[in-house]
Protein backbone atom coordinates (compact mmCIF):
# COMPACT_ATOMS: atom_id res chain seq x y z
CA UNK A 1 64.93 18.55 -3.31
CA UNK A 2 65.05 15.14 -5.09
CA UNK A 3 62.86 13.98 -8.09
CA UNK A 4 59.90 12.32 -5.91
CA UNK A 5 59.89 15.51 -3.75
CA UNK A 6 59.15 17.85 -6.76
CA UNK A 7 56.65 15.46 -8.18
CA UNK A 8 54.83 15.22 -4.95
CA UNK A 9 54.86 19.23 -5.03
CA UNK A 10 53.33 19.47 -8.53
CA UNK A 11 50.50 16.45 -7.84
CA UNK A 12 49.59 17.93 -4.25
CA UNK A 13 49.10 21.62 -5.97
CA UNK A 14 47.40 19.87 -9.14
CA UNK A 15 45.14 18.36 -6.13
CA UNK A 16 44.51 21.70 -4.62
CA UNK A 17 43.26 22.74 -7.89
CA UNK A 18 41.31 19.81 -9.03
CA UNK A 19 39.30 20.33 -5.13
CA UNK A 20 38.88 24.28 -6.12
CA UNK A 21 37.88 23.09 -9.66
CA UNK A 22 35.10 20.63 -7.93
CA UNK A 23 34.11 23.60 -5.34
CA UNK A 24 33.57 26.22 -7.91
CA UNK A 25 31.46 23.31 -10.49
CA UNK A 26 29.50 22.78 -6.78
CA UNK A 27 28.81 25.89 -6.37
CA UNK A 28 27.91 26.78 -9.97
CA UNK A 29 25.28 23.66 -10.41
CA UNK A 30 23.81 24.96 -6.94
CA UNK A 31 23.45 28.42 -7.67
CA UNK A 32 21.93 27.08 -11.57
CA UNK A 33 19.77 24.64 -9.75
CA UNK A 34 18.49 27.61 -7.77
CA UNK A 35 18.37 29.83 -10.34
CA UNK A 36 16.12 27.18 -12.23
CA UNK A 37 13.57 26.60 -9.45
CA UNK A 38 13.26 30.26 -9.01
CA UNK A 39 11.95 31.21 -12.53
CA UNK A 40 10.18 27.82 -12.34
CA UNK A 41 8.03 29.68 -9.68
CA UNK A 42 8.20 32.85 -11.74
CA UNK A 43 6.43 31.42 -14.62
CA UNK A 44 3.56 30.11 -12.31
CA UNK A 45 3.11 33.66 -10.95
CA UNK A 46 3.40 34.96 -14.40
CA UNK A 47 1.76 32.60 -16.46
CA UNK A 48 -2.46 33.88 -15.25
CA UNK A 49 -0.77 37.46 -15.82
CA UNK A 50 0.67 36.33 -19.25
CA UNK A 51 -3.33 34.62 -20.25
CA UNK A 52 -5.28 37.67 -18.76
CA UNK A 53 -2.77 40.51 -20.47
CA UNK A 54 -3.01 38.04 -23.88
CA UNK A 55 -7.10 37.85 -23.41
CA UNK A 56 -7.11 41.46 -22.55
CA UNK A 57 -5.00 42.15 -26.21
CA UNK A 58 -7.84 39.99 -27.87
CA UNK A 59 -10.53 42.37 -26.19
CA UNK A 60 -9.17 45.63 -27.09
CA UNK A 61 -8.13 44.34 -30.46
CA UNK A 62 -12.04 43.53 -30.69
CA UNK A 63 -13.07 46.81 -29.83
CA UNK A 64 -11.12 48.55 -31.75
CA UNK A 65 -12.74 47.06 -35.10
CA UNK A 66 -16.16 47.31 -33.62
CA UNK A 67 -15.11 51.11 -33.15
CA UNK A 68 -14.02 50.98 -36.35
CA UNK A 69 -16.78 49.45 -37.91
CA UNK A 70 -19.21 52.06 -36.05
CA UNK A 71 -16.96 55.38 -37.18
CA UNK A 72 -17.40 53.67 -40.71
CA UNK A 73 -20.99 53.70 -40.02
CA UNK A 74 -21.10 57.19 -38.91
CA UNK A 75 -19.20 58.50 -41.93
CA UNK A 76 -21.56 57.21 -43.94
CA UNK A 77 -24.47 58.58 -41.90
CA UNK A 78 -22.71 61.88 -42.29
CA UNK A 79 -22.46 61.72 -45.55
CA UNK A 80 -25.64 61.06 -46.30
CA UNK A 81 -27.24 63.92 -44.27
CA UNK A 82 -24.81 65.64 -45.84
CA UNK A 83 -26.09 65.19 -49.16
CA UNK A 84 -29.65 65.33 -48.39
CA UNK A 85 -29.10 68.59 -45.88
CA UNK A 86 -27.63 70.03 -49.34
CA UNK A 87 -30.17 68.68 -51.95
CA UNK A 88 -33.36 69.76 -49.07
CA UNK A 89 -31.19 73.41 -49.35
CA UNK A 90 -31.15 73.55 -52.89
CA UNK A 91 -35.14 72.73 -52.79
CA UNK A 92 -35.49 75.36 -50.77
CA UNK A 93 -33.39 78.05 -52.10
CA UNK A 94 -34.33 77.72 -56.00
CA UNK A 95 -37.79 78.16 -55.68
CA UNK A 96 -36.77 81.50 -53.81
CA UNK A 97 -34.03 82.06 -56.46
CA UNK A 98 -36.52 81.57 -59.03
CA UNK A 99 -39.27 84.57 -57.53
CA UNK A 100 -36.57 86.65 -56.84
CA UNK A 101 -35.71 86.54 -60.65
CA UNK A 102 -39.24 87.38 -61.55
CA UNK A 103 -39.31 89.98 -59.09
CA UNK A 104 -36.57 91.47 -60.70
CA UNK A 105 -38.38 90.53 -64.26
CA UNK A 106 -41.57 92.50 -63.14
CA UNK A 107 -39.62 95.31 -61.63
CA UNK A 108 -37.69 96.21 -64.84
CA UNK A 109 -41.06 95.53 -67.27
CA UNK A 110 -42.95 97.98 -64.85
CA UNK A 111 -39.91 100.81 -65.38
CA UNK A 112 -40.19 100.10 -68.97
CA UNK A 113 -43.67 100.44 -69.27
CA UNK A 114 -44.37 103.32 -66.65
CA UNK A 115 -41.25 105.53 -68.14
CA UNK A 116 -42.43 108.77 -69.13
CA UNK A 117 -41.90 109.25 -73.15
């Protein structure tokens, strides 16, 4: 095999490989091209499911401070029966508090004073 033979050899393979190179680069810009118009259509299905889910975040976000804002209300409303439940309770209980201590007072002037001597 001469010279010219072997270089024919070596630029018919490099040939071969420059058309698989070319092939594979085809095939590879097809399959991205493809790939691209795909989630092209994937973001116009998604994008009305992206707004609604991103508008439904807003509304839950919303009611969870007017929640917030009402349990703040009712603690205070709590609190505030609580307080005047107590205070109406202490109303009633002292003048009660206060007869059974003169009952008592009575009681023990009546055994002092009706004691036999």
């Amino acid at each position: 095999m001469g010279v010219n033979a072997g270089i024919t050899v070596i630029a018919v393979v490099l040939i071969f490989i420059l058309l698989i190179i070319a092939v594979t680069a085809g095939v590879f810009i097809r399959t991205f091209l493809r790939l691209e118009r795909l989630l092209a259509r994937a973001e116009q299905d998604v994008g009305p499911l992206i707004f609604e889910l991103k508008s439904a975040l807003v509304d839950i976000k919303k009611m969870t401070q007017v929640g917030r804002i009402q349990m703040n209300r009712m603690d205070s409303t709590m609190k505030y029966l609580s307080r005047e439940i107590m205070e109406t309770t202490e109303t009633l209980v002292q003048p009660v508090q206060e007869l059974g201590m003169w009952y008592r007072a009575l009681r023990a002037g009546w055994r002092y004073f009706s004691r036999k001597r």
